[in-house]
Protein backbone atom coordinates (compact mmCIF):
# COMPACT_ATOMS: atom_id res chain seq x y z
CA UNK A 1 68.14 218.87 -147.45
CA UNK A 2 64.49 220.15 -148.00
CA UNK A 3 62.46 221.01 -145.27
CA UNK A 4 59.07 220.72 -144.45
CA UNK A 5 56.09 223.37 -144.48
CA UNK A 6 53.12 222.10 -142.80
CA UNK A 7 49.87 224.13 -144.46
CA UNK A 8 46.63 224.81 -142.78
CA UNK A 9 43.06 223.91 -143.81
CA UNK A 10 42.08 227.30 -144.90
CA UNK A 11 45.32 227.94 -146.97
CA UNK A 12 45.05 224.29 -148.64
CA UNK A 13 42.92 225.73 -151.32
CA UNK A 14 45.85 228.05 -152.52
CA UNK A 15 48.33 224.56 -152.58
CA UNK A 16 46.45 222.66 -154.69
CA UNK A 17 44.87 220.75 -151.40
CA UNK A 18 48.46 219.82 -150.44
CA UNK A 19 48.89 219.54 -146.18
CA UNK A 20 52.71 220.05 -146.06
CA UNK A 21 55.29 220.81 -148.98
CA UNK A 22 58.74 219.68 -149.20
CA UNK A 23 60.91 223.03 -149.97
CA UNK A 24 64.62 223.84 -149.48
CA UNK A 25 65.81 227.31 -148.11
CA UNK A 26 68.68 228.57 -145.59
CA UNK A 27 65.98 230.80 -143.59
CA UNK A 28 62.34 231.41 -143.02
CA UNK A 29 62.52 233.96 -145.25
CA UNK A 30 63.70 231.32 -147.86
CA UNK A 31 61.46 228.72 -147.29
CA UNK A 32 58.28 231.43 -147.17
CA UNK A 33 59.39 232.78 -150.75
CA UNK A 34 60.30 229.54 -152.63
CA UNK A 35 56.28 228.20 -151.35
CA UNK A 36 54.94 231.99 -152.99
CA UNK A 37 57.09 230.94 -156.02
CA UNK A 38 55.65 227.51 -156.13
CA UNK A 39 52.04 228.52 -155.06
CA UNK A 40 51.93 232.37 -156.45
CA UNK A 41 48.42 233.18 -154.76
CA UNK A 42 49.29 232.52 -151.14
CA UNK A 43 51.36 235.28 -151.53
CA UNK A 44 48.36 237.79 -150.78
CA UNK A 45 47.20 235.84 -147.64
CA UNK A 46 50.68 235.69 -146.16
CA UNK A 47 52.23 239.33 -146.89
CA UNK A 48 50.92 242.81 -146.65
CA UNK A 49 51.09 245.18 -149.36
CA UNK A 50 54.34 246.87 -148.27
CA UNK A 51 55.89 242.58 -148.03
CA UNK A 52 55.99 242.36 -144.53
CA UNK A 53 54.16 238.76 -143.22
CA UNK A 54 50.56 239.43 -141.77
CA UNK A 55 50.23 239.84 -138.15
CA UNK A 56 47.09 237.05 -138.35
CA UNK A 57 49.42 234.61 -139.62
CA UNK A 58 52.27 232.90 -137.36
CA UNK A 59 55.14 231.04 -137.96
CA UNK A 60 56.80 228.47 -135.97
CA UNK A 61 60.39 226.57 -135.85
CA UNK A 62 59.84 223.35 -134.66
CA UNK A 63 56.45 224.25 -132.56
CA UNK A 64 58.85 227.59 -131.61
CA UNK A 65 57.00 230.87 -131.91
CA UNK A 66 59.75 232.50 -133.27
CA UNK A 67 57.55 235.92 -132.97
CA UNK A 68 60.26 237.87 -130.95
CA UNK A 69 63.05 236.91 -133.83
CA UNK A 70 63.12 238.73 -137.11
CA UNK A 71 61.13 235.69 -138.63
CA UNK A 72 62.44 236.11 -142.32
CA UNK A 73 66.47 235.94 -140.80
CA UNK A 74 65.87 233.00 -138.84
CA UNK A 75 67.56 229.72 -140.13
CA UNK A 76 66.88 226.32 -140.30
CA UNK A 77 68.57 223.08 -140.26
CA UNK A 78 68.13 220.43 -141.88
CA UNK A 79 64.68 218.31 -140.88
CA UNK A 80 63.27 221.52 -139.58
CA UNK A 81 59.26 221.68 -139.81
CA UNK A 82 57.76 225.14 -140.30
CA UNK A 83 54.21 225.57 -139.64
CA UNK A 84 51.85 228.57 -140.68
CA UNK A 85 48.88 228.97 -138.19
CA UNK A 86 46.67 231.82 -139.30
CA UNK A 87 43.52 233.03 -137.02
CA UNK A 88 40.42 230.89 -137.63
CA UNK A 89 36.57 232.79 -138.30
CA UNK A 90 35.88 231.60 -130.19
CA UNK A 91 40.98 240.05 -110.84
CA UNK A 92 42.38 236.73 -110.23
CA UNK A 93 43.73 233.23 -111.80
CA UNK A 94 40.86 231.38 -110.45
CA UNK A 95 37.00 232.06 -109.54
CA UNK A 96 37.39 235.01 -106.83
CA UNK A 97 37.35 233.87 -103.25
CA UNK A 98 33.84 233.59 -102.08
CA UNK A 99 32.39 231.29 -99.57
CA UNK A 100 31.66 228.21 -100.99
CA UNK A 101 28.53 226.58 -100.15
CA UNK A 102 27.63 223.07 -98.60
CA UNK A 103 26.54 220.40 -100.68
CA UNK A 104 23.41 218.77 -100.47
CA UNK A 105 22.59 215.33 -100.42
CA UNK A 106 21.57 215.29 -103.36
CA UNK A 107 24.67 216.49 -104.80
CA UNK A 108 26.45 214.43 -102.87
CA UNK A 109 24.96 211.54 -104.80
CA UNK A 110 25.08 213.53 -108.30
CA UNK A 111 28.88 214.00 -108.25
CA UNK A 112 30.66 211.14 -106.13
CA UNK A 113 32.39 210.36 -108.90
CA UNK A 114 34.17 213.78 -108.61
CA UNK A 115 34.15 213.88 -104.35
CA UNK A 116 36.11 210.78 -104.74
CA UNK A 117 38.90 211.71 -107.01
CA UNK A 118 41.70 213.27 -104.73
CA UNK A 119 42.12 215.98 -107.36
CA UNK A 120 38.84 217.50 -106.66
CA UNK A 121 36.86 215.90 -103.74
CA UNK A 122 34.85 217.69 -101.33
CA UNK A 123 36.42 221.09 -101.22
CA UNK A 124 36.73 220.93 -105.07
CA UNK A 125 33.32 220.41 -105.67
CA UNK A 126 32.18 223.06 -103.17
CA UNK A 127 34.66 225.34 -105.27
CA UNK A 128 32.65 224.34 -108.41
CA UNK A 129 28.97 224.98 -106.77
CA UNK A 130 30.68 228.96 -106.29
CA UNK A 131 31.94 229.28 -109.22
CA UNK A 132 30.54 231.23 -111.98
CA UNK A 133 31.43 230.89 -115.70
CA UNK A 134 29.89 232.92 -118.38
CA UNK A 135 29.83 231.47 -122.05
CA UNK A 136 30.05 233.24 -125.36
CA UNK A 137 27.79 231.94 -127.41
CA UNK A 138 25.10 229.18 -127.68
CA UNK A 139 26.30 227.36 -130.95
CA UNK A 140 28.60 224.63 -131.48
CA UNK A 141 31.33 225.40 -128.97
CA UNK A 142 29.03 226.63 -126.54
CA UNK A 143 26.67 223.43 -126.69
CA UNK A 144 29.00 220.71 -125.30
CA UNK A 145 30.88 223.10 -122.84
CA UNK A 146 27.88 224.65 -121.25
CA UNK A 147 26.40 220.89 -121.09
CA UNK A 148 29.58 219.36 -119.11
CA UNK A 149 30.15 222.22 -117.21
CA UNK A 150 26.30 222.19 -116.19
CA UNK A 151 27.03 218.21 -115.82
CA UNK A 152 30.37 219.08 -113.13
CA UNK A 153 28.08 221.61 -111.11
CA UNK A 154 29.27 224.67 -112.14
CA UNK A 155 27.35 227.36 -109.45
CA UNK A 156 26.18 229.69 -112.36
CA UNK A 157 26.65 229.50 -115.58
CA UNK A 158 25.69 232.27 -117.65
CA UNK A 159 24.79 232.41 -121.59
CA UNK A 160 24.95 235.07 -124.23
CA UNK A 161 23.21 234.64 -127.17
CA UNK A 162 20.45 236.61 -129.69
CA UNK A 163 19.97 233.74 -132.25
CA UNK A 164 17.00 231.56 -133.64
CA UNK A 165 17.47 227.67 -133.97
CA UNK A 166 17.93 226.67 -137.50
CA UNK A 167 17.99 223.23 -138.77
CA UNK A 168 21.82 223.65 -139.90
CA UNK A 169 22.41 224.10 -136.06
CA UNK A 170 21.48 220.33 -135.53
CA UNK A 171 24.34 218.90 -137.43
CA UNK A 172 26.47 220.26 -134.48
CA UNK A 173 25.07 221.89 -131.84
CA UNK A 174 24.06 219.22 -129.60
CA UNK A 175 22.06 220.99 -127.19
CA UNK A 176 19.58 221.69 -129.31
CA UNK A 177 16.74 219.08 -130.80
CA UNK A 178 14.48 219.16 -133.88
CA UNK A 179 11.70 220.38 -132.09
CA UNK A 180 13.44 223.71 -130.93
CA UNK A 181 13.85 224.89 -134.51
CA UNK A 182 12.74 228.53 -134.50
CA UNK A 183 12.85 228.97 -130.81
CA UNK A 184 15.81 231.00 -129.13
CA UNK A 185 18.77 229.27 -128.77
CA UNK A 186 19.00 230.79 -125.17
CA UNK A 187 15.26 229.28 -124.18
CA UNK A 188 15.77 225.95 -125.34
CA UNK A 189 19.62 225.47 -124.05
CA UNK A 190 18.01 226.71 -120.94
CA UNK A 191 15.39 224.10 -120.53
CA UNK A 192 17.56 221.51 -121.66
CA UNK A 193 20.61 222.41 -119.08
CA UNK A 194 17.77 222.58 -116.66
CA UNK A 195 16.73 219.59 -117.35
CA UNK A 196 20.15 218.08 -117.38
CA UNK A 197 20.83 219.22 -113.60
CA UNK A 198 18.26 221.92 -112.20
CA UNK A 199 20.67 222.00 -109.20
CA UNK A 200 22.73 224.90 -111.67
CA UNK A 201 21.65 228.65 -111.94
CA UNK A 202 21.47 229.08 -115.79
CA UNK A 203 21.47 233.03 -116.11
CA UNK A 204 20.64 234.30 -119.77
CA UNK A 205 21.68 237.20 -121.47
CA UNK A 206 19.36 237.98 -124.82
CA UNK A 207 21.48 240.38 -126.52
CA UNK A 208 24.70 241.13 -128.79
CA UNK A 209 27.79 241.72 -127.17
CA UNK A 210 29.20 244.83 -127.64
CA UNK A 211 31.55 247.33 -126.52
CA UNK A 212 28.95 248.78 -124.33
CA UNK A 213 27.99 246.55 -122.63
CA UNK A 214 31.00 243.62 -122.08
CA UNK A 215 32.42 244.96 -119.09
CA UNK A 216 29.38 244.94 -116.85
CA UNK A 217 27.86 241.59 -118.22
CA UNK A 218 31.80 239.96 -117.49
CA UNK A 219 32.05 241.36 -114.36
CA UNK A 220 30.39 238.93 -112.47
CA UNK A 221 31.68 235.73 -113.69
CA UNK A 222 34.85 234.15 -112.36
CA UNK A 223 35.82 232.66 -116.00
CA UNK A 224 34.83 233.54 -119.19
CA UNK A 225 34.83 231.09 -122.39
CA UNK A 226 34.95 232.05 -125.83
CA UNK A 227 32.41 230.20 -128.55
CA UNK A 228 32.39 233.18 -130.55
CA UNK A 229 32.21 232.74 -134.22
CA UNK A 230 32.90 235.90 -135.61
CA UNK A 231 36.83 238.15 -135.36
CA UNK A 232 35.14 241.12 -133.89
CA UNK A 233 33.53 239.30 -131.08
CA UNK A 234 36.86 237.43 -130.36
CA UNK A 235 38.37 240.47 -129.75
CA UNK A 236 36.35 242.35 -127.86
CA UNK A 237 36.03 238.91 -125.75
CA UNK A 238 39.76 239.06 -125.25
CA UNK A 239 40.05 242.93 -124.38
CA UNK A 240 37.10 242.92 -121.69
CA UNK A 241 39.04 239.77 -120.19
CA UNK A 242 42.02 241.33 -119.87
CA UNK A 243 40.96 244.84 -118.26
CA UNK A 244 39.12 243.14 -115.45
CA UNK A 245 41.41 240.41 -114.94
CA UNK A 246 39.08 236.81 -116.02
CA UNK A 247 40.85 234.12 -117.84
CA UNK A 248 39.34 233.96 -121.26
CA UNK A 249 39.38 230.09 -122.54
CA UNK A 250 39.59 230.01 -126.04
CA UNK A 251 38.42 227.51 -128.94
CA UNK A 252 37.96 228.12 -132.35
CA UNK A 253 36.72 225.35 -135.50
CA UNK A 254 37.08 224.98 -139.14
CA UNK A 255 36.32 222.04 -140.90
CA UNK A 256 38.63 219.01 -139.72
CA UNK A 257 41.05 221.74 -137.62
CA UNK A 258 40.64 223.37 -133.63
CA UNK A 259 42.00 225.24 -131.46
CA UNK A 260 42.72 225.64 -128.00
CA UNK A 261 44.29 228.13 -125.30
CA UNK A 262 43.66 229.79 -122.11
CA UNK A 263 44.12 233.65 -122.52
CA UNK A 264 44.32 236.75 -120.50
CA UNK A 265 45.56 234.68 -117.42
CA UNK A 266 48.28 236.44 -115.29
CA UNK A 267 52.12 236.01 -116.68
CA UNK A 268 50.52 234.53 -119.58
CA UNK A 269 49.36 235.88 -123.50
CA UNK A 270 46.11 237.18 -124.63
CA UNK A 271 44.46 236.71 -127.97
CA UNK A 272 46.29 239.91 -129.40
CA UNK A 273 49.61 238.22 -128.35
CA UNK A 274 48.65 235.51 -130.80
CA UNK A 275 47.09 237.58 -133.26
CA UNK A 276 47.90 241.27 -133.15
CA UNK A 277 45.22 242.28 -136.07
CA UNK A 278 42.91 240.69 -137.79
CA UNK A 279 42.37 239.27 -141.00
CA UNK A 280 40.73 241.50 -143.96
CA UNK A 281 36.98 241.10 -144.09
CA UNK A 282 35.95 237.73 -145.87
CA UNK A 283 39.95 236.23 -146.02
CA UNK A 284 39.11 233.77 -143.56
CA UNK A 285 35.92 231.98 -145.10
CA UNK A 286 33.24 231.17 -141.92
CA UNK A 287 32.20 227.97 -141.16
CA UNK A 288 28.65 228.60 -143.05
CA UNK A 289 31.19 229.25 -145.77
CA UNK A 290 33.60 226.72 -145.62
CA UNK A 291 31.98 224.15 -143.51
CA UNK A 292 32.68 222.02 -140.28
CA UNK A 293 33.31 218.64 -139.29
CA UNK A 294 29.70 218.07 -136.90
CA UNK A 295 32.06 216.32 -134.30
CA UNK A 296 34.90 218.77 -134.17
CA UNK A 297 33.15 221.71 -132.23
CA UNK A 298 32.09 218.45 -129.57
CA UNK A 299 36.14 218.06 -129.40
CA UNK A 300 37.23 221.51 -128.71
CA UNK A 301 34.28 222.23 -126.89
CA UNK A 302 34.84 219.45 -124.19
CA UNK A 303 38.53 221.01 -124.21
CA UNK A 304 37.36 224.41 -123.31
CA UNK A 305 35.07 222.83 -120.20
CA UNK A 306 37.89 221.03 -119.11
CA UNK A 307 40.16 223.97 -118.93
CA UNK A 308 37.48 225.73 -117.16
CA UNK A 309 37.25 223.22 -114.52
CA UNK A 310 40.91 222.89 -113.80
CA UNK A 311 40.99 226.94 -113.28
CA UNK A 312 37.81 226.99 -110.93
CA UNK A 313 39.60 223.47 -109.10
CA UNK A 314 43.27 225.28 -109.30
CA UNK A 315 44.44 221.77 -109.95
CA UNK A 316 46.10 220.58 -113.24
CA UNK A 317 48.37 222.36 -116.14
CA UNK A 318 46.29 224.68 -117.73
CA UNK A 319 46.96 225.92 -121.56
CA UNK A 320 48.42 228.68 -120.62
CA UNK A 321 51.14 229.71 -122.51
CA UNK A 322 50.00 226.90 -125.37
CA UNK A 323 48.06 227.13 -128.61
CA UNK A 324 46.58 223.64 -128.78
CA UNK A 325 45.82 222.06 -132.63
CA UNK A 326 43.60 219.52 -133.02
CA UNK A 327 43.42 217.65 -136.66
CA UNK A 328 40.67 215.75 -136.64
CA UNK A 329 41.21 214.11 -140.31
CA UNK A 330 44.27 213.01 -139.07
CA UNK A 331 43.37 212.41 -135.79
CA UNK A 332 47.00 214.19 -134.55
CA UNK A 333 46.99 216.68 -131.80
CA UNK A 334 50.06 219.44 -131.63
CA UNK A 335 50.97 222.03 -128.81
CA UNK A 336 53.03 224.89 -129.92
CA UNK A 337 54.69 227.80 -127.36
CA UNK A 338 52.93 231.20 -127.18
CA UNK A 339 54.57 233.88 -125.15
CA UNK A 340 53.18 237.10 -123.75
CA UNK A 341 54.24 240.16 -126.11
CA UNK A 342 55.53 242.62 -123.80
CA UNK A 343 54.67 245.06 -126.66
CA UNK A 344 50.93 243.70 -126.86
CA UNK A 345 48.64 246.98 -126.80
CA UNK A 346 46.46 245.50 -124.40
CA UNK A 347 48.42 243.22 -122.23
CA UNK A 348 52.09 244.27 -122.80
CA UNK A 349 54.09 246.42 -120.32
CA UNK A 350 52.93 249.72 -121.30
CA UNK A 351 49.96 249.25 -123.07
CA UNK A 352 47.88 251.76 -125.10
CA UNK A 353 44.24 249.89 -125.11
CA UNK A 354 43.07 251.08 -121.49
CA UNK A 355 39.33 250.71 -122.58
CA UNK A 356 36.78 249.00 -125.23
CA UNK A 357 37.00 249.99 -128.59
CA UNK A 358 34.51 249.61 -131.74
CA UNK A 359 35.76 246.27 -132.91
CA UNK A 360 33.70 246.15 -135.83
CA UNK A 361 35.76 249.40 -137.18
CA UNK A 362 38.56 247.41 -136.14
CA UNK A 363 38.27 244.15 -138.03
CA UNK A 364 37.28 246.64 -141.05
CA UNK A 365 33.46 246.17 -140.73
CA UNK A 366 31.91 248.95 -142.45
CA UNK A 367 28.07 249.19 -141.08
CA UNK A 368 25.59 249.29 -143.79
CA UNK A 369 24.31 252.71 -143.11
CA UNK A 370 27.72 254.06 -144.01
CA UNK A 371 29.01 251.44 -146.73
CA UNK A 372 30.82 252.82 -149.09
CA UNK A 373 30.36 251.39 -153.39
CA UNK A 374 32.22 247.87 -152.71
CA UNK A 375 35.68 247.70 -154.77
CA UNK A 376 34.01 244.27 -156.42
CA UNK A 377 31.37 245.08 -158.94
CA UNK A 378 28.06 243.43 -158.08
CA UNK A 379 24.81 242.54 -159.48
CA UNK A 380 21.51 241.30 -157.52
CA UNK A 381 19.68 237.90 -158.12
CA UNK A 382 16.41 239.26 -159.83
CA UNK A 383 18.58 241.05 -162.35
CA UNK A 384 20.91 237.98 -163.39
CA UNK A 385 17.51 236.26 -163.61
CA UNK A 386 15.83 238.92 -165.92
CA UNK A 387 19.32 238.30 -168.01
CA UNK A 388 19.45 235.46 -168.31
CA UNK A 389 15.66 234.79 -169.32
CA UNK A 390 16.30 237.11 -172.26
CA UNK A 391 18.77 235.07 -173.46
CA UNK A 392 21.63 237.47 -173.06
CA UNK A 393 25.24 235.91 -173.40
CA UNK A 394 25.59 235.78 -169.65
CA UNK A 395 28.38 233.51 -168.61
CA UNK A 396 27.74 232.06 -165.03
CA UNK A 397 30.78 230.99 -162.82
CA UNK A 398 30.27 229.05 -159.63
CA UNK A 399 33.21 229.08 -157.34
CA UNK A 400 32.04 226.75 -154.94
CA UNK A 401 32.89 222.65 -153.89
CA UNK A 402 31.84 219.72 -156.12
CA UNK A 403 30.00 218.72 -152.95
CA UNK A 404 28.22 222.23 -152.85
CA UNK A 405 27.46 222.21 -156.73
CA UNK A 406 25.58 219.01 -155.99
CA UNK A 407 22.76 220.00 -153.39
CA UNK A 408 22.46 223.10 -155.40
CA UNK A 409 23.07 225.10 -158.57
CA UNK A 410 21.93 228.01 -161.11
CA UNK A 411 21.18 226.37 -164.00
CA UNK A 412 23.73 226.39 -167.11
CA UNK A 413 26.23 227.59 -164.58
CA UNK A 414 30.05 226.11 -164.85
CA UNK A 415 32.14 224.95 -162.03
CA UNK A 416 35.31 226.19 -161.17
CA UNK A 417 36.55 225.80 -157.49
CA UNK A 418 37.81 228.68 -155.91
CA UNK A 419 40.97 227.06 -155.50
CA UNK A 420 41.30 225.69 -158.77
CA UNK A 421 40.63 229.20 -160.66
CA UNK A 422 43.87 230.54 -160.85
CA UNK A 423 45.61 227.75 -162.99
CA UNK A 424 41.89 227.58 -165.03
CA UNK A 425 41.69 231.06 -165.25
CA UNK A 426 42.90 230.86 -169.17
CA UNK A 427 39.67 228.44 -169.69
CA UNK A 428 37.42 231.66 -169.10
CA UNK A 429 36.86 234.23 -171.81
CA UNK A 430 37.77 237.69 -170.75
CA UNK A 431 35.74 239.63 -173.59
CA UNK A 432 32.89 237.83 -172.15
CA UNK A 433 30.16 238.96 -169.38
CA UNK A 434 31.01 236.69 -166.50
CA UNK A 435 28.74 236.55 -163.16
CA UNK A 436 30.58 234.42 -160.49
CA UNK A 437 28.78 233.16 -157.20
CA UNK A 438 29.50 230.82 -154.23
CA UNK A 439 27.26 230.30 -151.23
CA UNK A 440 26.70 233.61 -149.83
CA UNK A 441 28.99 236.16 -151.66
CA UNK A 442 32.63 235.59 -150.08
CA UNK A 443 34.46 233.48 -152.02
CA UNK A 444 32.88 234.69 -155.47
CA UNK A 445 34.41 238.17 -154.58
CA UNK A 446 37.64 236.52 -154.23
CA UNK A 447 37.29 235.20 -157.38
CA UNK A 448 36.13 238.31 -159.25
CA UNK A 449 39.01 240.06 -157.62
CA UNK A 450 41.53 237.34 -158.94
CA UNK A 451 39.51 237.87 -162.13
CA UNK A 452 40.09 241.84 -162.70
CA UNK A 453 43.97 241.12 -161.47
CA UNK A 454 43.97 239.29 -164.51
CA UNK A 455 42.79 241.42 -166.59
CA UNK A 456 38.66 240.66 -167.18
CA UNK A 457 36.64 243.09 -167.29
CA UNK A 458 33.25 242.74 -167.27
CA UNK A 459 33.08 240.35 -164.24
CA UNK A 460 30.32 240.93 -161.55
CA UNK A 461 30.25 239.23 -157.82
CA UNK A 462 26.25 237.78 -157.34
CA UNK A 463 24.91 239.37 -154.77
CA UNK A 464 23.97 237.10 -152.03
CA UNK A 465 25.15 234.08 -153.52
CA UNK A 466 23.32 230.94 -154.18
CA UNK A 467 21.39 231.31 -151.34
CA UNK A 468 19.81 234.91 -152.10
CA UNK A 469 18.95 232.91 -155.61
CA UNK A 470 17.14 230.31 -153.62
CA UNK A 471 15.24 233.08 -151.73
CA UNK A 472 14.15 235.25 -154.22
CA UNK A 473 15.03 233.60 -157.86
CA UNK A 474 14.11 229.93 -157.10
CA UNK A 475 13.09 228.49 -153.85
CA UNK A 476 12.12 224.89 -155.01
CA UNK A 477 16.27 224.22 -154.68
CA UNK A 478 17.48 222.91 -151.36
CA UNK A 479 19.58 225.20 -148.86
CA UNK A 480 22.04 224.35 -146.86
């Protein structure tokens, strides 16, 4: 009897769009090499060189983590569901003990509709006028969770952020109106959480979050929760949570598909425990890359302020322990089983990350004062342009979405999805000069890489992407 693989969003491209395969093996190991044999290119974003699976990929039996088994020896049984969830490019077990204040009469009035629910009432409320949260990030996570926790009466809520408004934030980020474009993200959520209820302390932090300074920004909150949108951050989120003790509550988004999970809580996981390394640098395409439901961040978000509350109220189950998916295209929500890896370097019983590290080295982020020639050949907008206005035989491959090609394009350029390009490879000439682009650079590297495995080349990665060619090549195109 075959059994059933259930595929993630980002690996969909690699299956032909498919969302679960029908595949028959005796083990994991089985089922994981019939669905390379079928779909030959998922084989790089599921095994290291040396053919061991990738750390930033898991694999559960049945919503089992089946982490702590030898994963390729495990069997199945017939009707067994296997389910690949790769990472997605966000002191105590409750706000410390502090006195917490009276509530005014105003207050009073603002939140009966908490002071008469049994499950928080009075004392609850009071707990929630102490507490203070700190979020990641001011963008699409952050926007609904700082906005209903500033809505409950969270004490203090503090911010960090360093970005602009852009109009592409609008789509999403709720907080934020069309008036507020160009203004920082941290001065208007501040005057609009003000506005919402001036009876919370909004405390802003204007900078990037670093090794340096994590610890002492974190060590005044009670929780901390994570609307990061970058690996590195995530990290270094996870690691400061853990070494001072704060419960780290976790969301991440990608186009119809969320997460959810409370980390670094005592007993429980952290983020390493789910995801001991990261993916290589541009596997995972970003949201700006790959795109995002506008609603979905609203979902998860609400999630994260809701697990925030119950750990300030002590009241509830919290997702501790459990990696919450949310499909939004499907509208289906699934909980799957994490445990705490006692081997974890960070969290595990004798672990060997006892401080901040550079993350950036860590998620293989070379700075640009020290970047070495990429492995992808390149070539910048202005000289494609100077190409192709002498005519020279110059043949220009976009790699994005049918949806993308439509708001924007080079001109004479063909379309090939990413996904699509390694059964169409054979429709490309290899004796020919090919430049390949997508949106920003990511996904056209991809391709070129695919490209010279297959044996072209003269194949160059545009610089930049459509957008640098909208900058500096031809700026009466729409950007998106």
């Amino acid at each position: 009897m075959a059994n059933r693989i259930l595929i993630p969003t980002p690996l969909r491209p690699y299956t032909g769009g498919a969302e679960a395969l029908e595949l028959e093996g005796r083990t994991v190991g089985e089922l994981l090499q019939a669905l390379i044999a079928k779909h030959a290119d998922l084989k790089r974003h599921l095994y290291n060189e040396d053919g061991r699976l990738r750390s930033f990929v898991n694999v559960y039996l049945n919503d089992e983590d089946i982490r702590h088994l030898q994963k390729a020896e495990t069997p199945v049984g017939p009707g067994d569901t296997i389910s690949l969830v790769p990472s997605v490019a966000g002191g105590s077990t409750t706000p410390a003990e502090r006195e917490a204040p009276e509530l005014t009469r105003e207050e009073v009035q603002r939140y009966s509709r908490h002071l008469i629910m049994p499950e928080v009432g009075v004392d609850g409320q009071r707990r929630l006028k102490a507490a203070r949260v700190l979020c990641i990030g001011a963008g699409g996570l952050g926007s609904p969770a700082t906005m209903y926790l500033t809505a409950a009466g969270v004490g203090t809520l503090g911010i960090v952020d360093f970005d602009v408004v852009d109009s592409s934030n609008l789509q999403r980020q709720i907080i934020y109106g069309t008036d507020d474009i160009g203004r920082r993200k941290l001065d208007a959520a501040s005057a609009r959480l003000t506005l919402l209820n001036p009876e919370v302390k909004i405390v802003v932090h204007d900078t990037m979050l670093t090794s340096k300074n994590a610890l002492e920004i974190f060590r005044d909150y009670d929780v901390v929760l994570d609307g990061t949108d970058n690996f590195q951050t995530r990290y270094l989120v996870n690691d400061a949570c853990v070494l001072l003790g704060k419960p780290n509550v976790y969301g991440s988004i990608f186009r119809f598909d969320g997460q959810a999970s409370v980390f670094a809580y005592p007993g429980g996981p952290c983020y390493r425990c789910l995801y001991p390394e990261p993916p290589p640098p541009g596997l995972v395409p970003s949201c700006a890359e790959g795109g995002v439901l506008g609603v979905l961040p609203g979902v998860i978000g609400v999630i994260q302020a809701t697990e925030t509350i119950k750990l300030i109220l002590k009241t509830g189950k919290p997702l501790v322990g459990r990696l919450m998916l949310y499909d939004a295209l499907n509208m289906q929500f699934r909980e799957l089983k994490l445990r705490r890896d006692v081997e974890c370097p960070i969290c595990g019983d004798h672990p060997t990350i006892k401080a901040l590290i550079d993350y950036d080295a860590f998620c293989g982020i070379t700075p640009p004062t020290t970047a070495t020639a990429s492995a992808v050949p390149e070539i910048p907008v202005e000289a494609l342009k100077k190409r192709l206005d002498r005519g020279d035989d110059v043949f220009v491959l976009d790699v994005r979405e049918p949806n993308e090609f439509q708001i924007c394009r080079i001109e004479g350029s063909t379309l090939i999805p990413l996904g699509q390009l390694p059964a169409r490879a054979q429709e490309l000439d290899p004796d020919r000069e090919i430049v390949v682009h997508c949106k920003m650079g990511g996904r056209s590297a991809k391709a070129v890489a695919l490209l010279q495995e297959r044996g072209f080349k003269n194949v160059h990665n545009l610089t930049g992407g459509i957008l640098a060619w909208i900058d500096r090549v031809d700026p009466s195109q729409s950007k998106y």
